[in-house]
N, C-alpha and C. Protein backbone atom coordinates (compact mmCIF):
# COMPACT_ATOMS: atom_id res chain seq x y z
N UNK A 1 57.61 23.19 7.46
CA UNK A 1 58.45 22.02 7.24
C UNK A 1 59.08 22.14 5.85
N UNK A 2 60.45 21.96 6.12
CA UNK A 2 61.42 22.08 4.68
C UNK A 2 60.96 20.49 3.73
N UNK A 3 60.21 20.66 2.39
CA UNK A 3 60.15 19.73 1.52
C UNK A 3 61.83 18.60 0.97
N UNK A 4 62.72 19.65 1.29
CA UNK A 4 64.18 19.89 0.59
C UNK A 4 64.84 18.77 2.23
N UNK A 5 64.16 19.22 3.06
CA UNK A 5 64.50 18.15 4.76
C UNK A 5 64.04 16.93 4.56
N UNK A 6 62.68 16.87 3.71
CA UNK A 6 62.12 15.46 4.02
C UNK A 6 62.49 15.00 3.29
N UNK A 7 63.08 15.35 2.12
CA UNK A 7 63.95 14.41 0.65
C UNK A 7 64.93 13.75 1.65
N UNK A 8 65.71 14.94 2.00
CA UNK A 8 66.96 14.14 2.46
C UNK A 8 66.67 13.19 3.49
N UNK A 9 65.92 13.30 4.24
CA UNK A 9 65.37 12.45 5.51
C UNK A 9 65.16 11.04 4.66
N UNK A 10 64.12 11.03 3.85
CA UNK A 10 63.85 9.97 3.09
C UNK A 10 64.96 9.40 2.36
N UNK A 11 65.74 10.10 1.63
CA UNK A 11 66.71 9.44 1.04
C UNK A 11 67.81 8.84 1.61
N UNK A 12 68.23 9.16 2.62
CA UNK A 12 68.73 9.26 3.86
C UNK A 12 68.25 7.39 4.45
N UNK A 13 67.25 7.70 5.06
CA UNK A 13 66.67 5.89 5.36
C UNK A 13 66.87 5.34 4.64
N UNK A 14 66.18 5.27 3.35
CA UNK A 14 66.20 4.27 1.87
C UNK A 14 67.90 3.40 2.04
N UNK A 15 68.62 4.72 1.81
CA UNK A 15 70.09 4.62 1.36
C UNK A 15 70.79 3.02 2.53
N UNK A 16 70.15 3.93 4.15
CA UNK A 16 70.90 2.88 5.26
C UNK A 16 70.07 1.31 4.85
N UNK A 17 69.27 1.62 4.78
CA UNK A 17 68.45 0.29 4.35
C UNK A 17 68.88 -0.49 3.09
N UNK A 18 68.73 -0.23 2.12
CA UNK A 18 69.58 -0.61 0.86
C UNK A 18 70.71 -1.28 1.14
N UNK A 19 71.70 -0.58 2.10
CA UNK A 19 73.27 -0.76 2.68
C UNK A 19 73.46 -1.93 3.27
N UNK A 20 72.28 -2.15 4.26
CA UNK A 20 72.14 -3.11 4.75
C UNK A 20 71.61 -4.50 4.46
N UNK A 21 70.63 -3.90 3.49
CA UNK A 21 69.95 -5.31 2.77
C UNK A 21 70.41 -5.55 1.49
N UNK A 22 71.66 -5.20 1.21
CA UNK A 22 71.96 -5.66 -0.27
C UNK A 22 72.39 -6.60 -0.80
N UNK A 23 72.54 -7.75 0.00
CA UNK A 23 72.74 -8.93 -0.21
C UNK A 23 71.17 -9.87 -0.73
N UNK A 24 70.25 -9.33 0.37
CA UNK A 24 68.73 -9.46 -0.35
C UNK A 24 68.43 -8.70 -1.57
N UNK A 25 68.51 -7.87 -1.64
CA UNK A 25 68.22 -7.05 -2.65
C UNK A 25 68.99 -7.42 -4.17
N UNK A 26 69.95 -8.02 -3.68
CA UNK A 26 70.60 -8.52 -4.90
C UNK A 26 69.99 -9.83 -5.25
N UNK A 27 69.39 -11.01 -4.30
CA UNK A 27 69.28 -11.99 -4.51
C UNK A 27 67.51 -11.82 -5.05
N UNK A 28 66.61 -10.94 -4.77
CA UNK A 28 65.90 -10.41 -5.35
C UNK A 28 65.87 -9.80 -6.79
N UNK A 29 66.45 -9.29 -6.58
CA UNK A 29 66.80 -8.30 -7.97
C UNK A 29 67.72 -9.07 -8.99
N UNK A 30 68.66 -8.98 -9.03
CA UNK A 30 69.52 -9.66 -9.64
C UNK A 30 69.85 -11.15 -9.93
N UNK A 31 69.70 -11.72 -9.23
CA UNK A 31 69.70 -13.43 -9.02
C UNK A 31 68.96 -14.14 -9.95
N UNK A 32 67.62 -13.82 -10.20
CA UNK A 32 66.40 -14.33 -11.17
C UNK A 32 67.56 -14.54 -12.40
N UNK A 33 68.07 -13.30 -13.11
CA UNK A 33 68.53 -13.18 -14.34
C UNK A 33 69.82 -13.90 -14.56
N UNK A 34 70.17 -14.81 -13.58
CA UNK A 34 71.23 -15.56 -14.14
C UNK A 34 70.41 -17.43 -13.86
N UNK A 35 71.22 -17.99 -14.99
CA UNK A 35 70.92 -19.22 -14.59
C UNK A 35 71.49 -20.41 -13.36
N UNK A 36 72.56 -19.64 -13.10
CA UNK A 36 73.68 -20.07 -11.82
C UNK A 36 73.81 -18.98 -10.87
N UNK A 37 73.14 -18.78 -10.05
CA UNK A 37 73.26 -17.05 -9.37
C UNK A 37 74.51 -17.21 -8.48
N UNK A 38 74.38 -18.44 -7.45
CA UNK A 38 75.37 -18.73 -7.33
C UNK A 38 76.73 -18.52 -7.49
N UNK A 39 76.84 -18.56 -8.73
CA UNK A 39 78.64 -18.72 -9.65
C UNK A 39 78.73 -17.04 -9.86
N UNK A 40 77.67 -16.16 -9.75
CA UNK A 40 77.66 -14.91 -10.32
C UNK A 40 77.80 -14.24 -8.95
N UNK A 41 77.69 -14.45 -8.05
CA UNK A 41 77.29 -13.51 -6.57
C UNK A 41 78.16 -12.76 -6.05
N UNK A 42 77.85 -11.25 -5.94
CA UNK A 42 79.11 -10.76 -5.55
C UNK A 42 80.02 -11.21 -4.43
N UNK A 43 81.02 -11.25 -3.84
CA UNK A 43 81.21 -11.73 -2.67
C UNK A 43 81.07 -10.59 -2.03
N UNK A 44 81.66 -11.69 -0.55
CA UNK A 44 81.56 -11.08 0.94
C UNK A 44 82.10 -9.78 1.15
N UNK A 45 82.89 -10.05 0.74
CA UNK A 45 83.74 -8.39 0.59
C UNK A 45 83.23 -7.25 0.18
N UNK A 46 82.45 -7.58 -1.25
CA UNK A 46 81.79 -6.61 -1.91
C UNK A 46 80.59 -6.10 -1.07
N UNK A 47 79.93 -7.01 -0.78
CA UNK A 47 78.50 -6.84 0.35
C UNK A 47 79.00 -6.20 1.62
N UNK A 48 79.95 -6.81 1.88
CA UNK A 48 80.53 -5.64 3.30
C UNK A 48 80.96 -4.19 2.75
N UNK A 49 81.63 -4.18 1.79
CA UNK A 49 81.88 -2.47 1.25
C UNK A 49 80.41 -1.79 1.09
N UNK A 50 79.64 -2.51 0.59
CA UNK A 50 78.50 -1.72 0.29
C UNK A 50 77.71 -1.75 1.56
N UNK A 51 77.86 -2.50 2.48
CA UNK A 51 77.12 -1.89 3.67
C UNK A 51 77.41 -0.20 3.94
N UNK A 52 78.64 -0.55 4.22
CA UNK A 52 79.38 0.29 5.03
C UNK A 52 79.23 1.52 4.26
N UNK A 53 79.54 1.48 2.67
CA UNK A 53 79.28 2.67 2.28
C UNK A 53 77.83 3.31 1.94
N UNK A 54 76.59 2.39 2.22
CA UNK A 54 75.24 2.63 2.07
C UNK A 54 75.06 3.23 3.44
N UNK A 55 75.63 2.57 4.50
CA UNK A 55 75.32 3.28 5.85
C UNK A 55 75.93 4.56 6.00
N UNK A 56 76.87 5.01 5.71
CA UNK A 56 77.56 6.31 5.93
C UNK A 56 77.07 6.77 5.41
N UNK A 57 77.16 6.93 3.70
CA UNK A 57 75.97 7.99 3.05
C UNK A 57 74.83 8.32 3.66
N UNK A 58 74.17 7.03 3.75
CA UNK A 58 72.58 7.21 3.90
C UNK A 58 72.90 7.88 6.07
N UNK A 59 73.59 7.70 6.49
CA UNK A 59 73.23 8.84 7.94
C UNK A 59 73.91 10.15 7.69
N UNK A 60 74.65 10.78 6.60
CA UNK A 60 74.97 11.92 5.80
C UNK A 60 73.67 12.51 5.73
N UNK A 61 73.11 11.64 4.84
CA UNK A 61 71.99 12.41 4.19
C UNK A 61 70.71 12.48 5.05
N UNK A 62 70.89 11.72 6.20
CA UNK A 62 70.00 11.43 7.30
C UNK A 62 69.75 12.55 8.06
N UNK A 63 71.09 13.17 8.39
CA UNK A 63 71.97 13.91 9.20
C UNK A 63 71.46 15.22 8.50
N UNK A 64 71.74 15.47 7.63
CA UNK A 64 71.46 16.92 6.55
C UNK A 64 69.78 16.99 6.34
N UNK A 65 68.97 16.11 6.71
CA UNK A 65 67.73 16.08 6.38
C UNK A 65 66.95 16.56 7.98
N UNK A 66 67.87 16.15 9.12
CA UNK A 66 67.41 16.48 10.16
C UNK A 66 68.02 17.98 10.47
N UNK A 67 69.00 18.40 9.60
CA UNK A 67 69.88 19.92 9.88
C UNK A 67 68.98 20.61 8.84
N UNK A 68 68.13 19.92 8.17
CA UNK A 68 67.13 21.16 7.14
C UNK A 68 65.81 21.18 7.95
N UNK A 69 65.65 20.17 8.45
CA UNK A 69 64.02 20.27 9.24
C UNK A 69 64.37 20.67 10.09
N UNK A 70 65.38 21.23 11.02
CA UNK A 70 65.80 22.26 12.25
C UNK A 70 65.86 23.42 12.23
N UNK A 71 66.09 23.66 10.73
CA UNK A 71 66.66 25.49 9.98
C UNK A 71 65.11 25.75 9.89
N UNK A 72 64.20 25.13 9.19
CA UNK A 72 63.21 25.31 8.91
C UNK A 72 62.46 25.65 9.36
N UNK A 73 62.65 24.52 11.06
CA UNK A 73 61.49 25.13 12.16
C UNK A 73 61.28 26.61 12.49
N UNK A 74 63.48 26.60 12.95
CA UNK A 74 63.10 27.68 13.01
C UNK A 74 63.16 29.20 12.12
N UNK A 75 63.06 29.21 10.87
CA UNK A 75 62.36 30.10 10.38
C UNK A 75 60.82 30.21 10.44
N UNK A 76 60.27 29.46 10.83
CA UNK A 76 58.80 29.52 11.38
C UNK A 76 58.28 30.16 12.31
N UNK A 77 59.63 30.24 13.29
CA UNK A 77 59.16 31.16 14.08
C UNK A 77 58.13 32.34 14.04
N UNK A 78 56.68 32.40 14.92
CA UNK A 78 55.83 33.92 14.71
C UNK A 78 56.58 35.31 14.62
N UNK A 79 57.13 35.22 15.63
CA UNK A 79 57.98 36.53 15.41
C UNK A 79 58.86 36.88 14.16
N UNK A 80 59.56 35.96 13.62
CA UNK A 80 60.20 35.93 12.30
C UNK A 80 59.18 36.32 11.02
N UNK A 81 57.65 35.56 11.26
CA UNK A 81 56.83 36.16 10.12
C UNK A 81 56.66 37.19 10.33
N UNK A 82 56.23 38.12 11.86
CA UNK A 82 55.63 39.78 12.08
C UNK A 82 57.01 40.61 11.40
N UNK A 83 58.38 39.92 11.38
CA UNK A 83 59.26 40.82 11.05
C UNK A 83 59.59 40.60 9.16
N UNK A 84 58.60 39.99 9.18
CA UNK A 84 59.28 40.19 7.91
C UNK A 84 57.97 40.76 6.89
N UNK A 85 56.92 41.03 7.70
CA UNK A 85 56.02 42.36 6.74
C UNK A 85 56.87 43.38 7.15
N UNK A 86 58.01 43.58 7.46
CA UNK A 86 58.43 44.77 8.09
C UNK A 86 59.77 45.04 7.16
N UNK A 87 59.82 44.11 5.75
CA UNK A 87 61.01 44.40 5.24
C UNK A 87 60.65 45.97 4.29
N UNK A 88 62.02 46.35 3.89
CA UNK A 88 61.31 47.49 3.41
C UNK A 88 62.53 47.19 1.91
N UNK A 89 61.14 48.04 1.07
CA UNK A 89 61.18 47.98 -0.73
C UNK A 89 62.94 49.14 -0.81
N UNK A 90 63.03 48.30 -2.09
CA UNK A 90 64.27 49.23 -2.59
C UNK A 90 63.81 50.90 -2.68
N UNK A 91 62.26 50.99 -3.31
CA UNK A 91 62.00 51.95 -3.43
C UNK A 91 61.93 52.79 -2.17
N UNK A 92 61.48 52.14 -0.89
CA UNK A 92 61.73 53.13 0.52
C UNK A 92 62.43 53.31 0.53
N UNK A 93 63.86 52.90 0.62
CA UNK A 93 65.61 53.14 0.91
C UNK A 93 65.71 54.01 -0.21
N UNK A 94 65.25 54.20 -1.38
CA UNK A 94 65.47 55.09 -1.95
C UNK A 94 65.18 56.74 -1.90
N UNK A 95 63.83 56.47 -1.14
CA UNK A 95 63.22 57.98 -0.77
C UNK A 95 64.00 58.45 0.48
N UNK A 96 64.32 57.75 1.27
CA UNK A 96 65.15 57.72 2.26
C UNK A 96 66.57 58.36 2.22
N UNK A 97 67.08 57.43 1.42
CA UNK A 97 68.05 57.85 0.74
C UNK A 97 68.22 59.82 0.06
N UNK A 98 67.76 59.65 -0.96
CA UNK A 98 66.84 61.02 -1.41
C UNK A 98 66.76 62.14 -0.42
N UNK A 99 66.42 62.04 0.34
CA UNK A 99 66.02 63.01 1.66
C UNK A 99 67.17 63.04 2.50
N UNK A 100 68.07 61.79 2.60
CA UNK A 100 69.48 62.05 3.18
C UNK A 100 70.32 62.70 2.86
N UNK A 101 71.29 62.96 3.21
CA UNK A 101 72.48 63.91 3.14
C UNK A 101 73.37 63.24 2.20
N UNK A 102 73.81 63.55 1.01
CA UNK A 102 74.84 62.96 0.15
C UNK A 102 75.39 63.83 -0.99
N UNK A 103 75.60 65.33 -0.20
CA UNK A 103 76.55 66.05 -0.77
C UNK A 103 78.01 65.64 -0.75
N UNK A 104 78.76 64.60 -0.20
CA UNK A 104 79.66 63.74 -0.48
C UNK A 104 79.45 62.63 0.17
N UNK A 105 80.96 62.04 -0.37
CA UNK A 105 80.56 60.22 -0.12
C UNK A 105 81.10 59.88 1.27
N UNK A 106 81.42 60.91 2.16
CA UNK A 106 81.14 60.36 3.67
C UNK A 106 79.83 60.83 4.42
N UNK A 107 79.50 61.84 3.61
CA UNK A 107 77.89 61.94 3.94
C UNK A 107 76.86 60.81 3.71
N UNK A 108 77.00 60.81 2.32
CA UNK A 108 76.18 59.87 1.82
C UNK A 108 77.08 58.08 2.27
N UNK A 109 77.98 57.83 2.52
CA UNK A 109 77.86 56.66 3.39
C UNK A 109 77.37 56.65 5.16
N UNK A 110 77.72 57.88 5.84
CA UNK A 110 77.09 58.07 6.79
C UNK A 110 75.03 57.58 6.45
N UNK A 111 74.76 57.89 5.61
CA UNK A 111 72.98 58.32 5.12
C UNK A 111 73.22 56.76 5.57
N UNK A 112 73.62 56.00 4.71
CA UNK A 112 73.72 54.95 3.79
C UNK A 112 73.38 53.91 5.28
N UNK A 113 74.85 54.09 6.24
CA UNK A 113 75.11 53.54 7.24
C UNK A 113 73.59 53.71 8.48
N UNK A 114 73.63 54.40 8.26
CA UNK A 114 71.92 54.94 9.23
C UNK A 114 71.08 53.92 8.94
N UNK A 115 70.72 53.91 7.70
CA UNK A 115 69.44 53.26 6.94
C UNK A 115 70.15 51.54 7.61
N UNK A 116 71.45 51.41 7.16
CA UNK A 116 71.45 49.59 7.54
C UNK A 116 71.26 49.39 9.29
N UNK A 117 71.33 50.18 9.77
CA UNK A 117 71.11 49.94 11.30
C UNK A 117 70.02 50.02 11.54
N UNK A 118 69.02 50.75 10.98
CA UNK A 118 67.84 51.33 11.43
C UNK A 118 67.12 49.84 10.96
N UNK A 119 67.21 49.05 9.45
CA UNK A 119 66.45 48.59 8.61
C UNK A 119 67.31 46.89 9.10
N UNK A 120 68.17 46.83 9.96
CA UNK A 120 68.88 45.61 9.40
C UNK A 120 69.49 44.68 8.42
N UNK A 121 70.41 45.69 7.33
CA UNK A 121 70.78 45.53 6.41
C UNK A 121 72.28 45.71 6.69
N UNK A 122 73.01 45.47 5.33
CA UNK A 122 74.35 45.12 5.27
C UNK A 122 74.93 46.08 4.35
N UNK A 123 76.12 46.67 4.67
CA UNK A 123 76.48 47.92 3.31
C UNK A 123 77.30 47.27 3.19
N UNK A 124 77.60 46.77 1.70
CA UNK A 124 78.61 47.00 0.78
C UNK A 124 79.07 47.67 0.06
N UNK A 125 80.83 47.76 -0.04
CA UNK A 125 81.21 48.80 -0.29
C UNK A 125 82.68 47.97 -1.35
N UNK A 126 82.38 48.83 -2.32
CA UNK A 126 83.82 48.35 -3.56
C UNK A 126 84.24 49.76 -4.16
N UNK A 127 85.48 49.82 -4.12
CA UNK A 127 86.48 50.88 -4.53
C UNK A 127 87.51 50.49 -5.45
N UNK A 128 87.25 51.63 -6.46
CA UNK A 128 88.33 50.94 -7.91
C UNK A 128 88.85 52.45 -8.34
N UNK A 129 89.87 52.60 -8.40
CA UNK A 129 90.93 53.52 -8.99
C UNK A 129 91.40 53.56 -10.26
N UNK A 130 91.30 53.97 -11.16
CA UNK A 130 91.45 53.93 -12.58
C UNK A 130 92.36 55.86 -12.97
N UNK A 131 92.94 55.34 -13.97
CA UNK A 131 93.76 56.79 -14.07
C UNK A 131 94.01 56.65 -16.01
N UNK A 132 93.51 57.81 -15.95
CA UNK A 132 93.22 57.95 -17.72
C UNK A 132 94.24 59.08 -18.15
N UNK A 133 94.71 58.80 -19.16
CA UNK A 133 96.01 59.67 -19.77
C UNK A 133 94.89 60.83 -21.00
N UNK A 134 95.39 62.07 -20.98
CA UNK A 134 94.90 62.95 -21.50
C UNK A 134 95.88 62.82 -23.09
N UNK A 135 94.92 62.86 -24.18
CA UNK A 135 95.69 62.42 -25.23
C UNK A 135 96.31 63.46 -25.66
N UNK A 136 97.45 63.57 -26.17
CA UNK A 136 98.12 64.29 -26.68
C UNK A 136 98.86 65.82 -25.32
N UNK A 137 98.72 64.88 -24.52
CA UNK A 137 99.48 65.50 -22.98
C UNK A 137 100.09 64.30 -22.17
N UNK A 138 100.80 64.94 -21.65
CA UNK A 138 101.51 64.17 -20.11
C UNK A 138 100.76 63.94 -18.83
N UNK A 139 99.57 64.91 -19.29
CA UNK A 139 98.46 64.82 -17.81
C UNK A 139 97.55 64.08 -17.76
N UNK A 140 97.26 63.50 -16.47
CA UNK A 140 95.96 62.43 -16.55
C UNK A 140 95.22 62.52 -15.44
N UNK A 141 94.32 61.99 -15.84
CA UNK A 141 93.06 62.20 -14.90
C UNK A 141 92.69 61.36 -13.64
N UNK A 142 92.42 61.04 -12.44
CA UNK A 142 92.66 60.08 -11.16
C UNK A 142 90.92 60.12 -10.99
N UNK A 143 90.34 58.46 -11.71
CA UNK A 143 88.90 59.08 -11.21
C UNK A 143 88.91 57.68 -10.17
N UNK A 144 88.27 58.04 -9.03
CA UNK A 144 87.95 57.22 -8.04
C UNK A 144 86.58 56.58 -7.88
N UNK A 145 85.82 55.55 -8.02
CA UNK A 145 84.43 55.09 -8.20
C UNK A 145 84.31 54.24 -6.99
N UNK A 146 83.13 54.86 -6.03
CA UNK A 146 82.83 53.90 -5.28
C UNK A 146 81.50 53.53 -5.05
N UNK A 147 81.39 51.85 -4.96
CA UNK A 147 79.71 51.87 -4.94
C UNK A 147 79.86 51.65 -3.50
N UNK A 148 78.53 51.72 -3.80
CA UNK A 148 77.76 51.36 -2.11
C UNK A 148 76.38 50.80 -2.33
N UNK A 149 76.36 49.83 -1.67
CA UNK A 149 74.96 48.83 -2.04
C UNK A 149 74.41 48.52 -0.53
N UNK A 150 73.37 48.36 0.13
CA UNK A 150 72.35 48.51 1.05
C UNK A 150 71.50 47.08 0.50
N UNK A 151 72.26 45.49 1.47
CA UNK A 151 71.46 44.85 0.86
C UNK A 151 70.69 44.00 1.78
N UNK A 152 69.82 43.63 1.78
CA UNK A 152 69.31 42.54 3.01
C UNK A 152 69.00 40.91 2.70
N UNK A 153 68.89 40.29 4.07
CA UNK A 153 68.88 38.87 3.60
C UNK A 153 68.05 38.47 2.54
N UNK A 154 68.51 37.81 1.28
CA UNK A 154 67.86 37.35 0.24
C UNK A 154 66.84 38.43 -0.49
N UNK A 155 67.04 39.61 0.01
CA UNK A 155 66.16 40.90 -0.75
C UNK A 155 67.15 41.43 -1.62
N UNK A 156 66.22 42.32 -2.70
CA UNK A 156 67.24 42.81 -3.78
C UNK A 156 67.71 44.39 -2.85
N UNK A 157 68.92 44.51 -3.42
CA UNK A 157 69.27 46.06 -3.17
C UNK A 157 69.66 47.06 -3.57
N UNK A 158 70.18 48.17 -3.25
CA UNK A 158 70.26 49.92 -3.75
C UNK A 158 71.28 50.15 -3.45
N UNK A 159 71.34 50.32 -4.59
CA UNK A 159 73.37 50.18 -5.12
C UNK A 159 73.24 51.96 -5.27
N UNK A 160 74.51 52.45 -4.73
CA UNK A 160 74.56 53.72 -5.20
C UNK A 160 75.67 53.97 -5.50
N UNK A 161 76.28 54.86 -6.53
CA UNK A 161 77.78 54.78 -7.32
C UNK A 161 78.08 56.70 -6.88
N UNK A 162 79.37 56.73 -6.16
CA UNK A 162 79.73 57.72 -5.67
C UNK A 162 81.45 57.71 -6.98
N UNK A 163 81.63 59.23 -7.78
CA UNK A 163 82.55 59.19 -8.50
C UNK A 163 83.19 60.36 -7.97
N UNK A 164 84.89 60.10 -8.28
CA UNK A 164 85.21 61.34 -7.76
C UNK A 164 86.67 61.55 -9.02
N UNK A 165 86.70 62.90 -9.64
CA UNK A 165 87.49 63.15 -10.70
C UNK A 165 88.01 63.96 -9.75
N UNK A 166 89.42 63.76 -9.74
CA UNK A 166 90.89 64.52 -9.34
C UNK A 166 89.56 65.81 -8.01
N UNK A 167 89.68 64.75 -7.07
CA UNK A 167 88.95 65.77 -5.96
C UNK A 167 87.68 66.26 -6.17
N UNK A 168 86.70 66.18 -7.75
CA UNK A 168 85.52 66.70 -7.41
C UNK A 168 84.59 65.43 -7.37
N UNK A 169 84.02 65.33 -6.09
CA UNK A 169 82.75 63.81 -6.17
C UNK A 169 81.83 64.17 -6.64
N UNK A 170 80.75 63.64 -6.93
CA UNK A 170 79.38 63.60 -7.36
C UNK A 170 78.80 61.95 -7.77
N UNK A 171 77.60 62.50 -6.66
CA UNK A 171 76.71 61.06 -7.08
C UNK A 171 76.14 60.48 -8.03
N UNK A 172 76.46 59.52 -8.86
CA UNK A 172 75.87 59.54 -10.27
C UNK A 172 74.68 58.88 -10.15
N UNK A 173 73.87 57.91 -9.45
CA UNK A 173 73.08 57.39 -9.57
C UNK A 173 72.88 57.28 -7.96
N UNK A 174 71.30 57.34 -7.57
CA UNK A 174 71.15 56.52 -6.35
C UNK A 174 69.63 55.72 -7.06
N UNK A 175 69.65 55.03 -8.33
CA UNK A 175 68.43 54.60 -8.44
C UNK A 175 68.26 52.91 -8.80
N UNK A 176 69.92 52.54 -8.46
CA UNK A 176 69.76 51.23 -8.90
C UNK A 176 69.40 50.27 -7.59
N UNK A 177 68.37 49.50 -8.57
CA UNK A 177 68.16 48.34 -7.71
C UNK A 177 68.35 47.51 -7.95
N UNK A 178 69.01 46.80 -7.13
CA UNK A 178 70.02 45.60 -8.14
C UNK A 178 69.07 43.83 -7.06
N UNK A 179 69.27 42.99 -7.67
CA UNK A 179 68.66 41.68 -7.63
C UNK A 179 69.98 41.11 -6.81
């Protein structure tokens, strides 16, 4: 059971209730401290806005408290706990990795791509082009950087940075594990 469901659940009632009784609640609360409560009382109008807007909120939050105690259940699911001793460490994807093929970066995204099917993970992939002028020449250099990250739900992941200078690639890192 989501703690974060029963807030809203609770806050949620309070709110419709409040909405509804705030004409008591005022004559409770507020009323004592004047000597004419009477002459001070909000009107009708005001007490009808605040119904209306105590009731909508409060079945919002009613509403969102019963959509967190539903998510919740079902992550409870048994089967959901047996699968999730089954997540695997940055450091496995790394040996994995390691032992895969990533003499270039369609190899090593092929590796990459294996591991997210096999493991149920997600590859991300970012590509940035940068071009550096050789000083005191007209020639420049075309280096191409691409990562690739292997990440799973709410687990940290293994970012790997594939570089490539004017056609030669090489992997510079497959050891980050990123949060």
């Amino acid at each position: 059971m989501s703690a974060g469901g029963v807030l809203f659940l609770i806050i949620g009632l309070l709110t419709v209730l409040a909405g509804l009784l705030s004409r008591r609640i005022w004559r409770v609360a507020a009323a004592p401290m004047y000597r004419n409560p009477d002459a001070v009382e909000p009107s009708d109008l005001r007490f009808q806005i605040g119904q209306v807007v105590g009731v909508v909120i409060g079945v919002g939050f009613t509403i969102a408290g019963i959509w967190l105690l539903a998510g919740s259940a079902d992550t409870a699911d048994p089967e959901a706990e047996t699968s999730s001793a089954e997540v695997v460490t940055c450091e496995q994807l790394l040996a994995q990795v390691s032992s895969g093929d990533t003499s270039s970066l369609d190899a090593t995204r092929s590796t990459l791509e294996e591991l997210a099917d096999r493991h149920g993970l997600s590859l991300e992939e970012n590509e940035t082009t940068d071009e550096v002028d050789h000083p005191g020449s007209d020639d420049s250099t075309t280096i191409v950087t691409t990562s690739l990250v292997l990440r799973g739900d709410g687990t940290e992941g293994l970012g790997v940075v594939w570089v490539d200078t004017d056609g030669r690639g090489e992997l510079v890192t497959d050891r980050a594990c990123t949060g």
